[in-house]
Protein backbone atom coordinates (compact mmCIF):
# COMPACT_ATOMS: atom_id res chain seq x y z
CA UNK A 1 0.00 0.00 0.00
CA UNK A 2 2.80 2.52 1.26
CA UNK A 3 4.67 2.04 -2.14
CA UNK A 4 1.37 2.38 -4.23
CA UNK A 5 0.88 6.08 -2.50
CA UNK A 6 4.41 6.75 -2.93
CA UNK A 7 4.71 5.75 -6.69
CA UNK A 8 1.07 7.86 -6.84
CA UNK A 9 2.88 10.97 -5.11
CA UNK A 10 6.22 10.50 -7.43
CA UNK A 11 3.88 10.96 -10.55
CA UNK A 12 1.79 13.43 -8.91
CA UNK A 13 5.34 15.38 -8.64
CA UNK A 14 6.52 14.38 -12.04
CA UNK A 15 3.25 15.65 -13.61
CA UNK A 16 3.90 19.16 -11.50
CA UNK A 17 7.72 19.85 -12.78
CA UNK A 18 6.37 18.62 -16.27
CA UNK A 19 6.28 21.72 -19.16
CA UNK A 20 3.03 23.23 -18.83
CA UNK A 21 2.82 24.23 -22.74
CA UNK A 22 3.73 21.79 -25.55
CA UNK A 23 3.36 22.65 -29.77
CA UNK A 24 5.13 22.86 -32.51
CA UNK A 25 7.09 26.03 -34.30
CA UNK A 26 8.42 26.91 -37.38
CA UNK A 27 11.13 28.90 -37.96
CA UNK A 28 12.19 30.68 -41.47
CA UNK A 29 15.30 31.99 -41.50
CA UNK A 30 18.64 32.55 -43.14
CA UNK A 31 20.92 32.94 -40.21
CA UNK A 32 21.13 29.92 -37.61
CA UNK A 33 23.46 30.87 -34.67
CA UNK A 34 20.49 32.50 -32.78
CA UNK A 35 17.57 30.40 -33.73
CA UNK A 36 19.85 27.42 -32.83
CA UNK A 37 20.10 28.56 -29.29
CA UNK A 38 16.44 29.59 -29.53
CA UNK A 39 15.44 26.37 -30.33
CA UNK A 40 17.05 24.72 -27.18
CA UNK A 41 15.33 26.69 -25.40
CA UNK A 42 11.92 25.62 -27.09
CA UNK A 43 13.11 21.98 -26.90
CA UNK A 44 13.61 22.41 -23.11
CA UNK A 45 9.91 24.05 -22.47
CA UNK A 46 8.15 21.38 -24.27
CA UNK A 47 8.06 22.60 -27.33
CA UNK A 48 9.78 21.37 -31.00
CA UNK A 49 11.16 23.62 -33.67
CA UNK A 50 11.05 22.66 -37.63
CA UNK A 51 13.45 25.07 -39.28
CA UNK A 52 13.63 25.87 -42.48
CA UNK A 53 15.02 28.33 -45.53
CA UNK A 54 12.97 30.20 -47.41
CA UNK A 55 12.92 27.90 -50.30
CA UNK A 56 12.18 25.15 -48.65
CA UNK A 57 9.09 26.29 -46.27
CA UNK A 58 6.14 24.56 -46.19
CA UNK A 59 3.35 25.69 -48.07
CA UNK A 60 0.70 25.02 -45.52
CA UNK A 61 1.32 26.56 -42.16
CA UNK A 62 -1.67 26.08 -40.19
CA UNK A 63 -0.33 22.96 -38.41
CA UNK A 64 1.77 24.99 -36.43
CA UNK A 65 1.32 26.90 -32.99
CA UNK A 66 3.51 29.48 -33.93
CA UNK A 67 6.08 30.95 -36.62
CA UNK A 68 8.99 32.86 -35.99
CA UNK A 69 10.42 35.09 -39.02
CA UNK A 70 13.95 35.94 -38.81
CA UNK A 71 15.25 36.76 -42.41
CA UNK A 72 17.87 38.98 -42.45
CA UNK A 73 18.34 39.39 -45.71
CA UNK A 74 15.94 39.99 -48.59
CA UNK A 75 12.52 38.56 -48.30
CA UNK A 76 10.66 36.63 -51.16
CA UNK A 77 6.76 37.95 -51.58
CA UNK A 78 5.66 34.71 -51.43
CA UNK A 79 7.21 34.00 -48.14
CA UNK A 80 5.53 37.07 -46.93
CA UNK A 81 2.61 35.71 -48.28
CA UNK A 82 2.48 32.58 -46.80
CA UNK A 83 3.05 33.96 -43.39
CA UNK A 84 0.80 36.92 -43.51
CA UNK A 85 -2.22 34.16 -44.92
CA UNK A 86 -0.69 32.12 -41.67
CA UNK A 87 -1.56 34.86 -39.18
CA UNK A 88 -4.89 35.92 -40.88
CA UNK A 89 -6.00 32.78 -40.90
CA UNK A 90 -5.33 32.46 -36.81
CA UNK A 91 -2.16 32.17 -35.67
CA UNK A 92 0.46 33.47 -34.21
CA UNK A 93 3.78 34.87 -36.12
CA UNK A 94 6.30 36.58 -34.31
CA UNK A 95 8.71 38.77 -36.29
CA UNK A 96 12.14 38.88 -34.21
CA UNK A 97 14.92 41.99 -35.46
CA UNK A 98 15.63 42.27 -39.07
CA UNK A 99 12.23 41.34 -39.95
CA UNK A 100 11.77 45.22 -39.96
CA UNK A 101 14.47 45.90 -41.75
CA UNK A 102 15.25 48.17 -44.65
CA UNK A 103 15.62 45.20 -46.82
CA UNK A 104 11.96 44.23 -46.39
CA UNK A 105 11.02 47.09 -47.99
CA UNK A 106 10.69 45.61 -51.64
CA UNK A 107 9.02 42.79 -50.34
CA UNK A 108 5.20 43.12 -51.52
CA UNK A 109 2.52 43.52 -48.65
CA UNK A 110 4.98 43.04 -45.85
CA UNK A 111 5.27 46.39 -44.73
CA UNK A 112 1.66 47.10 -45.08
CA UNK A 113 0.67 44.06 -43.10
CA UNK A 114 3.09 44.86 -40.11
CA UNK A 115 1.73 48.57 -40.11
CA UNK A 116 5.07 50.08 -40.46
CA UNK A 117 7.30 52.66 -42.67
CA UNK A 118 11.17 52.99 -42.66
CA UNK A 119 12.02 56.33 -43.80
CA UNK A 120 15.33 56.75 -45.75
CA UNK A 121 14.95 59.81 -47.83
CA UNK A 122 16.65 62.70 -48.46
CA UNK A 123 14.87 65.15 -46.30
CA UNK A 124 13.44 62.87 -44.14
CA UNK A 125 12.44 64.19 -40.73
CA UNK A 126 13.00 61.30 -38.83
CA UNK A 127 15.28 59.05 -40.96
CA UNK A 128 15.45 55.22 -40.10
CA UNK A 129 19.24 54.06 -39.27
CA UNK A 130 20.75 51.46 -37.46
CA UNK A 131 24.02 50.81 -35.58
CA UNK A 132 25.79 47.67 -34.54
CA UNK A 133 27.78 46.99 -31.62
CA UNK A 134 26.04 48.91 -28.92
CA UNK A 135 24.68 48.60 -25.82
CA UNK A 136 20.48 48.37 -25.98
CA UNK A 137 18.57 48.88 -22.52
CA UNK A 138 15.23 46.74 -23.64
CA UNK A 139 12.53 48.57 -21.16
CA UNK A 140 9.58 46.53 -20.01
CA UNK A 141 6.47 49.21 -20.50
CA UNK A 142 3.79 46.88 -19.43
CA UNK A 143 5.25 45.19 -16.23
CA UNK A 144 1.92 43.34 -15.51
CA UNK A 145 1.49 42.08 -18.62
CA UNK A 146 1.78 38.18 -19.38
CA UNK A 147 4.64 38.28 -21.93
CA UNK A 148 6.46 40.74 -20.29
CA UNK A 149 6.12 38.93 -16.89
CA UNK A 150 5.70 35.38 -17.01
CA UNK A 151 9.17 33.71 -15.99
CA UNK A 152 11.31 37.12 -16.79
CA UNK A 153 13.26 38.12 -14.14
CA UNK A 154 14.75 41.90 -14.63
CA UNK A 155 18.42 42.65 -13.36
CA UNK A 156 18.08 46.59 -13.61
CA UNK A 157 15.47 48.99 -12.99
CA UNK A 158 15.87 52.49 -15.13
CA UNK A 159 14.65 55.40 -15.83
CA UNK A 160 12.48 55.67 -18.60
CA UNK A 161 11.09 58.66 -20.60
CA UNK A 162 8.47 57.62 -23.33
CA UNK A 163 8.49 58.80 -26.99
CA UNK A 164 4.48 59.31 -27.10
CA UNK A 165 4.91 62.67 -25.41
CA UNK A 166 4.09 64.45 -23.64
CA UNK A 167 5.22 62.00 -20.91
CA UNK A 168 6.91 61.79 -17.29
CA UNK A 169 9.98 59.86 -16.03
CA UNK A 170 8.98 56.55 -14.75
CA UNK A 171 11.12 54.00 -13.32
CA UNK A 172 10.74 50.68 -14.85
CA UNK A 173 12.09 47.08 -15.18
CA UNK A 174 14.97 46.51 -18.18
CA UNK A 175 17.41 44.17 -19.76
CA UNK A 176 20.42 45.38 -21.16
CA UNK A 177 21.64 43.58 -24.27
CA UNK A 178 25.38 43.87 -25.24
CA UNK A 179 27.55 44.19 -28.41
CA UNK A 180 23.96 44.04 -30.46
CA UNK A 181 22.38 46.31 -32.63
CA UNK A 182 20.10 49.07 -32.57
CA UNK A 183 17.39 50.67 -35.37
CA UNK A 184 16.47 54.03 -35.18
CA UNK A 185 13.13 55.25 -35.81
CA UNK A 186 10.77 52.57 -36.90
CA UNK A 187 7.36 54.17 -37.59
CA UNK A 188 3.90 53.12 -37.31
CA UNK A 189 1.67 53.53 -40.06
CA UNK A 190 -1.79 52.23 -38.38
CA UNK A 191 -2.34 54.00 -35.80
CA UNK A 192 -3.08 52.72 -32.36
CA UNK A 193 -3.60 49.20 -33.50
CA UNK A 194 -0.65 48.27 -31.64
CA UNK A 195 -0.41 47.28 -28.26
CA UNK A 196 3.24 48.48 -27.32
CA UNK A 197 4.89 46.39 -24.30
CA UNK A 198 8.39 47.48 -24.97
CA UNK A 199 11.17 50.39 -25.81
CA UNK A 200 14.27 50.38 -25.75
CA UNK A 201 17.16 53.25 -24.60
CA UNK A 202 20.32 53.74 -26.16
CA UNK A 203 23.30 55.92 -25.82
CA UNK A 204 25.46 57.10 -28.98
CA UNK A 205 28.78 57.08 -27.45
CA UNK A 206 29.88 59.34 -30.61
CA UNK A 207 27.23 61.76 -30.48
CA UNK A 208 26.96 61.54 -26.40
CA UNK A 209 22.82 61.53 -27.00
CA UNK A 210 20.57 59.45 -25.70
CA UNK A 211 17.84 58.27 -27.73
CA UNK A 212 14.21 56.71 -26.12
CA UNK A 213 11.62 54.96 -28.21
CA UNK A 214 8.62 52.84 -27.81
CA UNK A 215 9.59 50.84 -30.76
CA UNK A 216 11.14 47.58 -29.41
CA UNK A 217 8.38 45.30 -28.63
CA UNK A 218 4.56 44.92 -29.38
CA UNK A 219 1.59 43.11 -30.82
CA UNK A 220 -1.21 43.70 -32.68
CA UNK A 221 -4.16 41.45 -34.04
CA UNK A 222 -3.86 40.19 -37.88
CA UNK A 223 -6.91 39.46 -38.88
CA UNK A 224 -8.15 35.60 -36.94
CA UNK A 225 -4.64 35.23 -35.08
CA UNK A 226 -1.60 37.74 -33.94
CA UNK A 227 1.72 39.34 -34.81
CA UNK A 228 4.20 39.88 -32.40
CA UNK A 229 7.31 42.30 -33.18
CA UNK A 230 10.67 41.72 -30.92
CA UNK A 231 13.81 43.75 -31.70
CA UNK A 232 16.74 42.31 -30.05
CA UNK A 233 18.23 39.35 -31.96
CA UNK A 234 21.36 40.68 -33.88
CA UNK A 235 24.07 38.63 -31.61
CA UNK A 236 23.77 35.51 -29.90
CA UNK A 237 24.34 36.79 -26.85
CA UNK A 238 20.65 38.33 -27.01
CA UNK A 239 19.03 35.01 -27.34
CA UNK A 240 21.50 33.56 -24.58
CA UNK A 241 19.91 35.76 -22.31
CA UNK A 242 17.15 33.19 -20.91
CA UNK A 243 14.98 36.31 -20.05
CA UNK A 244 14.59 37.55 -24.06
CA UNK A 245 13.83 33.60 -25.00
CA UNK A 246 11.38 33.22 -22.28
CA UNK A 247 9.93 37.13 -23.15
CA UNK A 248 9.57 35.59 -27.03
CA UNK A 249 8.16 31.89 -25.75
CA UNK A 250 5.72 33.89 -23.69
CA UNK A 251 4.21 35.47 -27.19
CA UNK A 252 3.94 32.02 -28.29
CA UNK A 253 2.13 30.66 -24.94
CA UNK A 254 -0.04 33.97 -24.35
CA UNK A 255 -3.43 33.22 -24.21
CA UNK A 256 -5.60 36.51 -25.21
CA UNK A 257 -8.30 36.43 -22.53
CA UNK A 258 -6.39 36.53 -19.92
């Protein structure tokens, strides 16, 4: 009898330490070091990871739980395609650094679709750059929030002035990233259809400014399902941090009504 409720309590705890979530996610890319390391992570929450180049994605998407983009270079339309019919159709793509990128720009509907405009011309007023090997605070703006929350545990707190102005200083939770990459003015084109859950702050070390924008994490509904937008993910090092991974699992695992 004793070793019946003992071999009932050993499965009871087995059951509790068990991964709560379990699916299946594709991945598109065309640079592997960081999706490697994200899909370890995956692996280790219960979750399995199909990875593919462009040219050889599926056609049908709808068996997974998720998609993550992370193309750095140029983007076919019909990738685009596939993933915007993916997330209209219900579910959940999340776009992860250079998938707003000025690269994406010839790619047909993409831009539209994520509600978003790089501007590089001449006299722009807020031209869209980028610069690599920086420091990046990433600033948590919705601290009770399920994807910013669940699991993440924040080693700073900062000071954080918003870019929707006019706004005070507020002290919130961060992570900073280091030797990464950092893009400069990404603008919305839709709105307020976007629910904004991150910014970043950066420092020019050249120029000595210091540059805040609410431009480094959010989601929005796309049409049935969701897109998600993440913008760390130039070095390894950003996915190595188990907070960022569990920050993008959380997008996967997020259920809406809560």
């Amino acid at each position: 009898m004793y070793a019946k409720r003992f071999g009932l309590v050993l499965a009871l705890l087995t059951m509790a330490v068990a991964p709560v979530f379990a699916g299946k996610v594709m991945i598109v890319a065309d640079e592997w070091p960081q999706m490697d390391v994200f899909e370890k992570f995956l692996n280790q929450n219960g979750f399995t990871a199909e990875k593919y180049e462009q040219k050889d994605m599926p056609k049908q998407l709808g068996a997974y739980d998720a998609c993550i983009e992370f193309i750095h270079g140029a983007m076919a339309d019909e990738t685009a395609a596939a993933l915007i019919d993916y997330a209209n159709g219900g579910g959940r793509l999340v776009v992860l650094h250079h998938g707003v990128s000025s690269k994406k720009k010839a790619t047909k509907g993409w831009y539209q679709f994520l509600g978003m405009d790089l501007d590089q011309s001449k006299d722009a007023e807020n031209p869209y750059s980028w610069i690599h090997g920086v420091d990046l605070t990433f600033v948590n703006l919705q601290p009770h929030h399920y994807v910013t929350s669940h699991n993440v545990k924040y080693a700073e707190t900062v000071e954080y002035k918003s870019s929707d102005q006019p706004s005070p200083v507020q002290k919130l939770p961060a992570i900073t990233f280091h030797d990464t990459e950092v893009f400069i003015n990404h603008q919305f084109t839709d709105g307020r259809e976007k629910n904004v859950l991150f910014g970043y702050i950066f420092h020019n070390r050249e120029t000595g400014e210091t540059i805040m924008q609410d431009r480094s994490g959010w989601y929005k509904p796309a049409g049935k399902g969701w897109l998600f937008y993440f913008q760390p993910g130039h070095s390894v090092t950003d996915l190595e941090n188990p907070n960022y991974s569990q920050i993008v699992l959380n997008a996967i695992t997020w259920n809406p009504g809560d």
